[in-house]
N, C-alpha and C. Protein backbone atom coordinates (compact mmCIF):
# COMPACT_ATOMS: atom_id res chain seq x y z
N UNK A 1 0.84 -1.17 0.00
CA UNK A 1 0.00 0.00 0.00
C UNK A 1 0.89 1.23 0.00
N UNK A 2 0.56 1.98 -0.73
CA UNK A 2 1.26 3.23 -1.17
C UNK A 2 1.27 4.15 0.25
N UNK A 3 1.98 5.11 0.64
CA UNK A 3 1.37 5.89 2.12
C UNK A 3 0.67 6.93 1.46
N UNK A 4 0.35 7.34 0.43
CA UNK A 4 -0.44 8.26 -0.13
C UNK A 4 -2.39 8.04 0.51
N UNK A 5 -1.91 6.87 -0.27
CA UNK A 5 -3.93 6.36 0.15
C UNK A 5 -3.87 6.65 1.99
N UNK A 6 -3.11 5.97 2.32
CA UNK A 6 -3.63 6.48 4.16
C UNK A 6 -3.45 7.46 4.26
N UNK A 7 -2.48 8.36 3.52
CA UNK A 7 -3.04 9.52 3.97
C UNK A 7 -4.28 10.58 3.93
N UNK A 8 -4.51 10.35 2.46
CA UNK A 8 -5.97 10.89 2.12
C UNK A 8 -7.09 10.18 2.74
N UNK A 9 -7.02 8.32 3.06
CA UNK A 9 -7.54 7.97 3.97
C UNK A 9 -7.86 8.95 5.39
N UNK A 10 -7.05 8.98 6.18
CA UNK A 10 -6.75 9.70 7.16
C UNK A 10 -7.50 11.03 7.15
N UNK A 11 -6.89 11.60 6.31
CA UNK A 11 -7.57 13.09 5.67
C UNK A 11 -9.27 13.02 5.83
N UNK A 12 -9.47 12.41 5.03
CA UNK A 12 -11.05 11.49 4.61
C UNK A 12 -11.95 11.70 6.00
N UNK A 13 -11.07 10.52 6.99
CA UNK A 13 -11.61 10.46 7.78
C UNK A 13 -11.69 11.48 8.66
N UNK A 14 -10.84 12.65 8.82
CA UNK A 14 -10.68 13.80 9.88
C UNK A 14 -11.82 14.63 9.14
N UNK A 15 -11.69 14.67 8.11
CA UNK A 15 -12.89 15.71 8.15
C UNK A 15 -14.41 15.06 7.69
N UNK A 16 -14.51 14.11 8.03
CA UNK A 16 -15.96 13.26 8.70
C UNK A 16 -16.07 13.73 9.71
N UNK A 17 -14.96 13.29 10.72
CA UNK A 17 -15.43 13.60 11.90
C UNK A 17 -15.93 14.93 12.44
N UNK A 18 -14.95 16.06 11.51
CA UNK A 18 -15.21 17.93 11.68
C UNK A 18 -16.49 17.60 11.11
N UNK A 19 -17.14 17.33 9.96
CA UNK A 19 -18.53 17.50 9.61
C UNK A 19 -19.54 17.03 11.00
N UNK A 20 -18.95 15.84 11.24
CA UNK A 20 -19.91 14.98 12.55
C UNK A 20 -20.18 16.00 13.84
N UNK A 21 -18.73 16.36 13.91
CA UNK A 21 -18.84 16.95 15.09
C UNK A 21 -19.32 18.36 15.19
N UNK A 22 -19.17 19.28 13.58
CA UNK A 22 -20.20 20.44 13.18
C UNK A 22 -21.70 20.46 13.97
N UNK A 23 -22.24 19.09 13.13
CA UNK A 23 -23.36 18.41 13.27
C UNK A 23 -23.99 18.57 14.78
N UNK A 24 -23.33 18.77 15.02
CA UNK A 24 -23.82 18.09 16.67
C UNK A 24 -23.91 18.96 17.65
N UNK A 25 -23.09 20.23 16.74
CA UNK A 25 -23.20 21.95 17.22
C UNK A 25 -24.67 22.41 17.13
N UNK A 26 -24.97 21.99 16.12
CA UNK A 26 -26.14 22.68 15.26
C UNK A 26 -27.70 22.69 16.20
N UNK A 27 -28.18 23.57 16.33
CA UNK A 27 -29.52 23.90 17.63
C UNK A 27 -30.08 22.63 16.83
N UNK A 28 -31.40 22.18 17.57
CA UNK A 28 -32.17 21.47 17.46
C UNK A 28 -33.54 22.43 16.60
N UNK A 29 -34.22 21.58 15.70
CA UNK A 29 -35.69 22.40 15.27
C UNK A 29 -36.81 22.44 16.38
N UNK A 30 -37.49 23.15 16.84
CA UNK A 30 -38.29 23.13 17.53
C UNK A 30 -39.82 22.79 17.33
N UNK A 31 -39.75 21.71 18.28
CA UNK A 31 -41.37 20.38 17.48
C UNK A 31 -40.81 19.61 16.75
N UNK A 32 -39.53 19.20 16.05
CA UNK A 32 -39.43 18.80 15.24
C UNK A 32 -38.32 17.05 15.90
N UNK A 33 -38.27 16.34 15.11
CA UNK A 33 -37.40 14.83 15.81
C UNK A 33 -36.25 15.14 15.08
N UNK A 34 -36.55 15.41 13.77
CA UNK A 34 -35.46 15.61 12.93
C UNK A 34 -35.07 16.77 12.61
N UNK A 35 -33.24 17.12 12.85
CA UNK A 35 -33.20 18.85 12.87
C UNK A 35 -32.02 19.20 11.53
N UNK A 36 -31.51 20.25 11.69
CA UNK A 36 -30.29 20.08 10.91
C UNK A 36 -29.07 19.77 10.97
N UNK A 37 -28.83 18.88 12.46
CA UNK A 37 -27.93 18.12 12.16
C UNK A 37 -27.65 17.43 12.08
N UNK A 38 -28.89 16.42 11.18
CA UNK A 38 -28.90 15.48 10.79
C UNK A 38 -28.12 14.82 9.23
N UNK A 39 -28.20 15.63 8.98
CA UNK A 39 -27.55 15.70 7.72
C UNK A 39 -25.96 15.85 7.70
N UNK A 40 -25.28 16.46 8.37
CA UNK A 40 -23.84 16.68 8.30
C UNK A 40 -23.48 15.57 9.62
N UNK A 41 -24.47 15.21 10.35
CA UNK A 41 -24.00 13.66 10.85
C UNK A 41 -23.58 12.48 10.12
N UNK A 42 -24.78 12.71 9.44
CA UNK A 42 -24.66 11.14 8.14
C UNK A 42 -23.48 11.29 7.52
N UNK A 43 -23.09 12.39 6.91
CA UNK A 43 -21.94 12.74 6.02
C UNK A 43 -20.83 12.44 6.74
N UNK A 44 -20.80 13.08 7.90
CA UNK A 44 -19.76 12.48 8.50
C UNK A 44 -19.56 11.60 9.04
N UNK A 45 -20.49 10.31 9.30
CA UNK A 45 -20.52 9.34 9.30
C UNK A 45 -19.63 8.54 8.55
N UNK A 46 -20.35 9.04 7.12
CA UNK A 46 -20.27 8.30 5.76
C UNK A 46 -18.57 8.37 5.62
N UNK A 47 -18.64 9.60 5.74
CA UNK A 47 -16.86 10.20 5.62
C UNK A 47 -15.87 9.63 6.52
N UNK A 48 -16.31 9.63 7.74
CA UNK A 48 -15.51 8.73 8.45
C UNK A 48 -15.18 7.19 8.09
N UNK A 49 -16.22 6.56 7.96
CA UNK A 49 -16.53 5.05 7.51
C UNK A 49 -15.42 5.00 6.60
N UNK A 50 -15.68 5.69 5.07
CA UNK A 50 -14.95 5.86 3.80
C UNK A 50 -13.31 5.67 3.79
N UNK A 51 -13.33 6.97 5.24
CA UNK A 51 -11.68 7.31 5.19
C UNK A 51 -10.63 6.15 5.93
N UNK A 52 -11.71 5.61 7.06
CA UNK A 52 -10.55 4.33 7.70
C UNK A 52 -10.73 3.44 6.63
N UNK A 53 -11.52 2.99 5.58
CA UNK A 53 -11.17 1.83 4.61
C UNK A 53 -10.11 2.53 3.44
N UNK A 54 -10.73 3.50 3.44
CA UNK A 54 -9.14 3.56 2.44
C UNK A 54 -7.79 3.48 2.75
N UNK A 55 -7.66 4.35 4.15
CA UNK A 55 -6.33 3.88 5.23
C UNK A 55 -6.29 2.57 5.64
N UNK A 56 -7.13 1.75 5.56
CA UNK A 56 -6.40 0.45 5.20
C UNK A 56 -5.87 -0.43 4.46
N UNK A 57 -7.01 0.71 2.92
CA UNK A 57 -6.35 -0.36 1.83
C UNK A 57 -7.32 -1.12 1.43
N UNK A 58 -8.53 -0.86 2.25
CA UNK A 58 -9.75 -2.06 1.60
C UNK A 58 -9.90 -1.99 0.31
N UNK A 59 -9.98 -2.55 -0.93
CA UNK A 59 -10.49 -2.44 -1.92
C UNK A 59 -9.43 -2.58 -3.21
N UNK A 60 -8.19 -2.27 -2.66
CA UNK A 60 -6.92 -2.29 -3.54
C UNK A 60 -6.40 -3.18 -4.35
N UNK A 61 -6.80 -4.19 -4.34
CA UNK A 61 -6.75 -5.08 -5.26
C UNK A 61 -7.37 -5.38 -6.90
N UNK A 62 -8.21 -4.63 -6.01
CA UNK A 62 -9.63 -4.76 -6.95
C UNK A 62 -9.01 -3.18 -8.45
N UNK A 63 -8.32 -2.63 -7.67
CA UNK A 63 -7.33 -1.57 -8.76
C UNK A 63 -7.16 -2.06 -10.31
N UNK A 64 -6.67 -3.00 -10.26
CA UNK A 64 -5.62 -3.11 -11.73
C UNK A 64 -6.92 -3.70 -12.81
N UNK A 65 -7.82 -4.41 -11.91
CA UNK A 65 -9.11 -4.69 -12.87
C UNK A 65 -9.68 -3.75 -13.26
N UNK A 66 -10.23 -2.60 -12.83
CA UNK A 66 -10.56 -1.74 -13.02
C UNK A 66 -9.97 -0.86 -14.24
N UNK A 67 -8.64 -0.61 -13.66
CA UNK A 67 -7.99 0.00 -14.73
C UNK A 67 -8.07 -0.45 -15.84
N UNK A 68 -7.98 -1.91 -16.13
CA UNK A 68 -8.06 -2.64 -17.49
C UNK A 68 -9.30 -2.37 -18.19
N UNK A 69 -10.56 -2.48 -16.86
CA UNK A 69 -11.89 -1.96 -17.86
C UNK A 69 -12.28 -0.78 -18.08
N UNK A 70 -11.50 0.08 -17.39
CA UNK A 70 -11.92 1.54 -17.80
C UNK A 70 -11.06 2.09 -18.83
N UNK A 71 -10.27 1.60 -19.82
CA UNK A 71 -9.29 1.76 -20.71
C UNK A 71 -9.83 1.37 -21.71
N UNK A 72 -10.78 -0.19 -21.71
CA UNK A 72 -11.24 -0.98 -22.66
C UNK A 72 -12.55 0.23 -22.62
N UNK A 73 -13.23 0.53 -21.76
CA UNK A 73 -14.36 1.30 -21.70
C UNK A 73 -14.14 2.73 -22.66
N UNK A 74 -13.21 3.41 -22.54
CA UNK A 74 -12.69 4.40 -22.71
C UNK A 74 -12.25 4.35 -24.30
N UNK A 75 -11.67 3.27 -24.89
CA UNK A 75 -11.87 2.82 -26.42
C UNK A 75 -13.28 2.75 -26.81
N UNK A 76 -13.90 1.98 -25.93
CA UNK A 76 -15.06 2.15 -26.56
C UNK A 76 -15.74 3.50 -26.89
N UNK A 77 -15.68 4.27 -25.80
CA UNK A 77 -16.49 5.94 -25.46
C UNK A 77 -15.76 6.64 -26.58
N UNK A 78 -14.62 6.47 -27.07
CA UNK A 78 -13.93 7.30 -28.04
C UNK A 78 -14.75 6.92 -29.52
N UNK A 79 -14.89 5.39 -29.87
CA UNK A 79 -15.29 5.42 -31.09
C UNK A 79 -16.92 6.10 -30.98
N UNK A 80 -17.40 5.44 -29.93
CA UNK A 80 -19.07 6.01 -30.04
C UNK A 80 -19.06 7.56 -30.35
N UNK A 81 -18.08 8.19 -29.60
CA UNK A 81 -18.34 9.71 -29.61
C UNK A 81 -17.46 10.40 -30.65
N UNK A 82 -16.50 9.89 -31.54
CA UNK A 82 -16.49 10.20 -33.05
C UNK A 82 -17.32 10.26 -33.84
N UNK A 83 -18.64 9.45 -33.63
CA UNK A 83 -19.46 9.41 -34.70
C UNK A 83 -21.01 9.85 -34.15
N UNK A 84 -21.08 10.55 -33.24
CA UNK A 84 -21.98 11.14 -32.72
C UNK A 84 -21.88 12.55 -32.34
N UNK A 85 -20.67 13.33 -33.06
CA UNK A 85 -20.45 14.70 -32.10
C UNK A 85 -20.94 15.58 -33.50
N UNK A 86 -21.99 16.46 -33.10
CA UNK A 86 -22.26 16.61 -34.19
C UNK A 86 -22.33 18.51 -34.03
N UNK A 87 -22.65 19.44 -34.23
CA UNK A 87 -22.74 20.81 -34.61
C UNK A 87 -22.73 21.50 -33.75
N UNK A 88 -23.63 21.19 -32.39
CA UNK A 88 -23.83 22.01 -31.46
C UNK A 88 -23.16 20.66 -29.97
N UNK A 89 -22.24 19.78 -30.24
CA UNK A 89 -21.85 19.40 -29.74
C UNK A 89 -21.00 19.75 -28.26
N UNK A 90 -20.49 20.74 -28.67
CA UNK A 90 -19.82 21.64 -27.77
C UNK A 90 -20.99 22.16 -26.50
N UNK A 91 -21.91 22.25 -26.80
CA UNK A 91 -22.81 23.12 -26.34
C UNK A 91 -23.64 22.45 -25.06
N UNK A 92 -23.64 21.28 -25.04
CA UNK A 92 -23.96 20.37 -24.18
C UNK A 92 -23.28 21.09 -22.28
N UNK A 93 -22.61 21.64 -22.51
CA UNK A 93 -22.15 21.99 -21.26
C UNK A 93 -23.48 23.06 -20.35
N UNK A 94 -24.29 23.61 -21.84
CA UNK A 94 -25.06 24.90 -21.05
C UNK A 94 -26.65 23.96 -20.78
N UNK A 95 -26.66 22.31 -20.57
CA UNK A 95 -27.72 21.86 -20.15
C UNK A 95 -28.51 22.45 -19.24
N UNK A 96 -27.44 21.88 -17.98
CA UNK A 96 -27.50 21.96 -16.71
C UNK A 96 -27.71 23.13 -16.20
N UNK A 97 -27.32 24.13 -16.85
CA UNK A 97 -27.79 25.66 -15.79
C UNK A 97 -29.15 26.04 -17.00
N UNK A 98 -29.12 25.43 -17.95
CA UNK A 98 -30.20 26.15 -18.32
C UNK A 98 -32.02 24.95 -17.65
N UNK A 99 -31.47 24.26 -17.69
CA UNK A 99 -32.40 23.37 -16.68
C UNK A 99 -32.96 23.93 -15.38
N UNK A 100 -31.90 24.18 -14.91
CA UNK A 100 -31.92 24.74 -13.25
C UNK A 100 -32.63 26.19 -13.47
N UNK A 101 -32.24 26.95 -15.24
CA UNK A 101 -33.16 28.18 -14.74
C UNK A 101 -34.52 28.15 -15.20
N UNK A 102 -35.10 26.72 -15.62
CA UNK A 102 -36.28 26.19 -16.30
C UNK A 102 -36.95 25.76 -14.73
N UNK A 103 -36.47 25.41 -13.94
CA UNK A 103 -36.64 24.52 -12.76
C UNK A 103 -37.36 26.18 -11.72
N UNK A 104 -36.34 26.89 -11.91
CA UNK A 104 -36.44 28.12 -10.88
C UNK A 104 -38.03 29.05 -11.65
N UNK A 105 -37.67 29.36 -13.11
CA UNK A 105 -38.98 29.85 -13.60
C UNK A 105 -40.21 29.09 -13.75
N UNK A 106 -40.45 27.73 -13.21
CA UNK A 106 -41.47 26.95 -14.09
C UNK A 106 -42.12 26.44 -12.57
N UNK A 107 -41.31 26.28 -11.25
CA UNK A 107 -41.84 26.07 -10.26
C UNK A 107 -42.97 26.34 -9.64
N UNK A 108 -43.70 27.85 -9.82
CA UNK A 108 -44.40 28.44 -9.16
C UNK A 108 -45.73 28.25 -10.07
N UNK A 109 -45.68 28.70 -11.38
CA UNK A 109 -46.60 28.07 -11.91
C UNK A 109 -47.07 26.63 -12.87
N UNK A 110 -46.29 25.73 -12.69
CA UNK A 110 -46.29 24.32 -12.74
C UNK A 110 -46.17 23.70 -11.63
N UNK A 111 -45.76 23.94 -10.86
CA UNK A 111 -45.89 23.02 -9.33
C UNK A 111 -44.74 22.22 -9.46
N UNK A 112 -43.96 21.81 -7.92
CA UNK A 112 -43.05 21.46 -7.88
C UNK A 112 -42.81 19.38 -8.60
N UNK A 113 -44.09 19.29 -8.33
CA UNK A 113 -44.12 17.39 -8.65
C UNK A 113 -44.08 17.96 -11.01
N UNK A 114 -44.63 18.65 -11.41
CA UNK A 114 -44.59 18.48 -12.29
C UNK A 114 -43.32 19.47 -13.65
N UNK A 115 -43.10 20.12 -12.82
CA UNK A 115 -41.21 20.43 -12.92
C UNK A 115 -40.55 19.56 -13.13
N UNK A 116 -40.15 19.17 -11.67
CA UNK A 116 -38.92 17.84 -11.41
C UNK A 116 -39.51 16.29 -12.31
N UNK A 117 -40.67 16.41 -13.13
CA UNK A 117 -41.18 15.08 -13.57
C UNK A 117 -40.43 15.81 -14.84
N UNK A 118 -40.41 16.64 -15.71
CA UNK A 118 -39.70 17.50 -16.71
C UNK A 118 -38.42 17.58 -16.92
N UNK A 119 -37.76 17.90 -15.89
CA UNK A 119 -36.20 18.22 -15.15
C UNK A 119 -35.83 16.50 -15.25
N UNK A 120 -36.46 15.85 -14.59
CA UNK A 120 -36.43 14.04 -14.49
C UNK A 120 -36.37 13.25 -16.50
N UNK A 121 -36.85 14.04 -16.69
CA UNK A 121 -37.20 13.33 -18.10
C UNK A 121 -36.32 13.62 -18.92
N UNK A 122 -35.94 15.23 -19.07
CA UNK A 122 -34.87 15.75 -20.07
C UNK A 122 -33.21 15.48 -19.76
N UNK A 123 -33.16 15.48 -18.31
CA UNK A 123 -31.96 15.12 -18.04
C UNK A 123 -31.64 13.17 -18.43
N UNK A 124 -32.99 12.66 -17.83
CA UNK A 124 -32.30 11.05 -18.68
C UNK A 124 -31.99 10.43 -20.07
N UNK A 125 -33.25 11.75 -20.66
CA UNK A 125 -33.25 11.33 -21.78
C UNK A 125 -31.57 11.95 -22.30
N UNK A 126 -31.28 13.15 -21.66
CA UNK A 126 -29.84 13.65 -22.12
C UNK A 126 -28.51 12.68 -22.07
N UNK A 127 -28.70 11.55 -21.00
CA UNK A 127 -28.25 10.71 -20.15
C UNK A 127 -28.19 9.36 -21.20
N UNK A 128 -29.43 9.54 -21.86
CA UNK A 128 -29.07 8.51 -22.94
C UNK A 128 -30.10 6.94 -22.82
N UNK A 129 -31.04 7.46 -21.66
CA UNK A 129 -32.42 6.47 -21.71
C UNK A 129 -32.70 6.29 -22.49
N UNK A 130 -33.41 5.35 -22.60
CA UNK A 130 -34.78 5.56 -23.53
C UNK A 130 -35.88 5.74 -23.06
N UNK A 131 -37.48 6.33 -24.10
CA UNK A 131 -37.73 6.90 -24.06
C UNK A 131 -39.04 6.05 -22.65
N UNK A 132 -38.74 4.87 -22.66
CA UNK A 132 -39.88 4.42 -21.65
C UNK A 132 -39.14 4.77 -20.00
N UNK A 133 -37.53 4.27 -20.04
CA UNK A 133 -37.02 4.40 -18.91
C UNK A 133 -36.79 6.07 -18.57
N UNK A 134 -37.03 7.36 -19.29
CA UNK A 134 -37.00 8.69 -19.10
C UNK A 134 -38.33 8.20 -18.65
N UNK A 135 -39.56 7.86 -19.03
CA UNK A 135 -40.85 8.43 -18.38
C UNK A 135 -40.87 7.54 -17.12
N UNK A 136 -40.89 6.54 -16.77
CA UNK A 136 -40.85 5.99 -15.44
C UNK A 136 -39.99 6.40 -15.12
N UNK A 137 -38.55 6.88 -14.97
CA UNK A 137 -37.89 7.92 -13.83
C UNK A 137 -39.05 9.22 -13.14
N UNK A 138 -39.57 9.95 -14.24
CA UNK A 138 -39.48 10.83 -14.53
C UNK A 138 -41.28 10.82 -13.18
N UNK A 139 -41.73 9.72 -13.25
CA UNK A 139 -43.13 9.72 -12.90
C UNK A 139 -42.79 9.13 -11.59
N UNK A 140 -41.80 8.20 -11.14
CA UNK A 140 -41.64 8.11 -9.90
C UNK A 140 -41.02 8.73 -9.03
N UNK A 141 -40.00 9.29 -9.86
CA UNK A 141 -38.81 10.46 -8.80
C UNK A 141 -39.01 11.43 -8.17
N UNK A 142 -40.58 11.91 -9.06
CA UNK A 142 -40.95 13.44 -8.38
C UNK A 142 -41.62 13.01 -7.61
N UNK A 143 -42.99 12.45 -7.81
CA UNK A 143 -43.80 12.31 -6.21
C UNK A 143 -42.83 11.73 -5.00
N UNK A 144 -42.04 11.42 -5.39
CA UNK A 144 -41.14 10.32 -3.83
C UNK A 144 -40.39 11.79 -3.89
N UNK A 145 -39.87 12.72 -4.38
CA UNK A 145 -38.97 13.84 -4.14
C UNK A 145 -40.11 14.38 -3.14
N UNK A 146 -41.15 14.29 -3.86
CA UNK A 146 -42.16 15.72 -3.14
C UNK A 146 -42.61 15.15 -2.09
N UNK A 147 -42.80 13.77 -1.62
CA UNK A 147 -43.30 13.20 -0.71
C UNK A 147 -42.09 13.10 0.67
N UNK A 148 -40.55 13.26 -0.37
CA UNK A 148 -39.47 13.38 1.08
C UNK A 148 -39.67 14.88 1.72
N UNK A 149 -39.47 15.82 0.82
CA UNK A 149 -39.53 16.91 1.51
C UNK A 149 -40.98 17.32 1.79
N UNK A 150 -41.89 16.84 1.53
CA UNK A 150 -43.57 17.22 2.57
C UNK A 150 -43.65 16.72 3.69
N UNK A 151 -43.02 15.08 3.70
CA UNK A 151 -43.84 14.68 5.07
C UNK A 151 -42.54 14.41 5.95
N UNK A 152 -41.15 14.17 5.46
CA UNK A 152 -40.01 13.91 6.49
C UNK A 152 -39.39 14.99 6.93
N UNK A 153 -39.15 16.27 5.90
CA UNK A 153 -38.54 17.60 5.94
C UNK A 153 -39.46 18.24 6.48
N UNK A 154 -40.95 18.52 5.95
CA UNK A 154 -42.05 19.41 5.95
C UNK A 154 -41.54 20.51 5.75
N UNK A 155 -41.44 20.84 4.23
CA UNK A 155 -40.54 21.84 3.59
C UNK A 155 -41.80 21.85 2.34
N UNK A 156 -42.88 22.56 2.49
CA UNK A 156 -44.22 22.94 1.52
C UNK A 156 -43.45 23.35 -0.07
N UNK A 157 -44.11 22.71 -1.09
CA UNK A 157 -43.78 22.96 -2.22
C UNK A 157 -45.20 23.82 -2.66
N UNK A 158 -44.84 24.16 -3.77
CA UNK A 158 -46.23 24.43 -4.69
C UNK A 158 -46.94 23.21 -5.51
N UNK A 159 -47.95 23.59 -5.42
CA UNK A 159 -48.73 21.71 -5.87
C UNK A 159 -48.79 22.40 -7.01
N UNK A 160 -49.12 23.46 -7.49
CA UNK A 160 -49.27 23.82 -8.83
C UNK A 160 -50.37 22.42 -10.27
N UNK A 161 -50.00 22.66 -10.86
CA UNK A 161 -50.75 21.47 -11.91
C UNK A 161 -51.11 20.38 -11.71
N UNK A 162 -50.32 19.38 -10.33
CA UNK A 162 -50.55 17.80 -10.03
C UNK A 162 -50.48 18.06 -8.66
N UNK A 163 -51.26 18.47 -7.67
CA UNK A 163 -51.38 18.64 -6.06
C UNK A 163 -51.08 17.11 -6.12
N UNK A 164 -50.45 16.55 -4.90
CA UNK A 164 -50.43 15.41 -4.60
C UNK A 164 -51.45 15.56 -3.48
N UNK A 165 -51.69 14.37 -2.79
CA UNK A 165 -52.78 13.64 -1.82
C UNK A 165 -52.32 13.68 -0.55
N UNK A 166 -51.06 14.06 -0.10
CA UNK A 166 -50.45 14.08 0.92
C UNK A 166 -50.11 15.16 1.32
C-alpha cells in the first residue's frame, strides 16, 4: 500500500469527523425529531466510515481490474463519440444551468411534482435512456422527491398542476 492512500484515507476520515462533530453543534428544530444536524452527521458518518477503509487499503486489489476496464471502456467511449459529435456538440455543457433556470422559472406556476417530472425526463433522456425508462424515472422520482420533503422535511412545495394527496 502506497502511504499516499492512508493519507488521504486519514484526511477522509478527519474531516468526517469535523462534519460529525459540526453536526452536533447545530440547535435542534423546535417540534421537530429531525433537525439540521442530521444531515452533516450522516456525512460524516459516511466520511468517516470511507476514510478508515481507504487507510487500510480495503479495496486495492480490486485496482488493476478496473484499470483494465476503464481503458477498454474508454476505447469504446472514443469510437461512439467520433461518430456522434455533431454541430452544437460543444454546447452540451449549457444543459444543466439552463435546466436549473427552467426549474427556478417553471416552479411556481407548474408546481413542484410536475417540474422535477420534466427536469427528471430531459436530463435522462440527455443521459441517454430511452424513451420508456425517461418516463418511469421521470413519474416516480418526483412524487417520492415531493413526498421526502412534505412529510419527512415538511418543507411545503407548490402543488401547482398535479397537487399530490399528501
Amino acid at each position: 500500500m502506497q502511504q499516499s492512500h492512508r493519507i488521504v484515507g486519514l484526511i477522509t476520515a478527519a474531516i468526517g469527523a469535523a462534519a460529525f462533530y459540526g453536526g452536533t453543534q447545530l440547535p435542534p428544530s423546535p417540534g421537530q425529531n429531525i433537525g439540521p444536524s442530521l444531515f452533516p452527521m450522516v456525512i460524516g458518518t459516511g466520511l468517516m466510515f470511507c476514510g478508515v477503509l481507504i487507510a487500510l487499503g480495503v479495496g486495492r486489489s480490486y485496482e488493476a481490474e478496473v484499470k483494465a476496464e476503464m481503458a477498454a471502456l474508454e476505447e469504446t467511449f472514443a469510437e461512439q463519440e467520433a461518430g456522434t459529435q455533431g454541430r452544437f456538440h460543444g454546447y452540451r455543457a449549457f444543459i444543466p444551468p439552463a435546466l436549473m433556470i427552467f426549474f427556478a422559472a417553471a416552479l411556481e406556476p407548474l408546481g413542484f411534482v410536475a417540474t422535477a417530472a420534466l427536469v427528471a425526463l430531459a436530463l435522462s433522456r440527455l443521459l441517454g435512456a430511452t424513451w420508456w425508462v425517461a418516463a418511469a424515472t421521470a413519474l416516480i422520482s418526483a412524487p417520492l422527491i415531493h413526498l421526502a420533503f412534505f412529510k419527512l422535511l415538511r418543507v411545503p412545495l407548490p402543488a401547482g398542476l398535479v397537487p399530490m394527496p399528501w
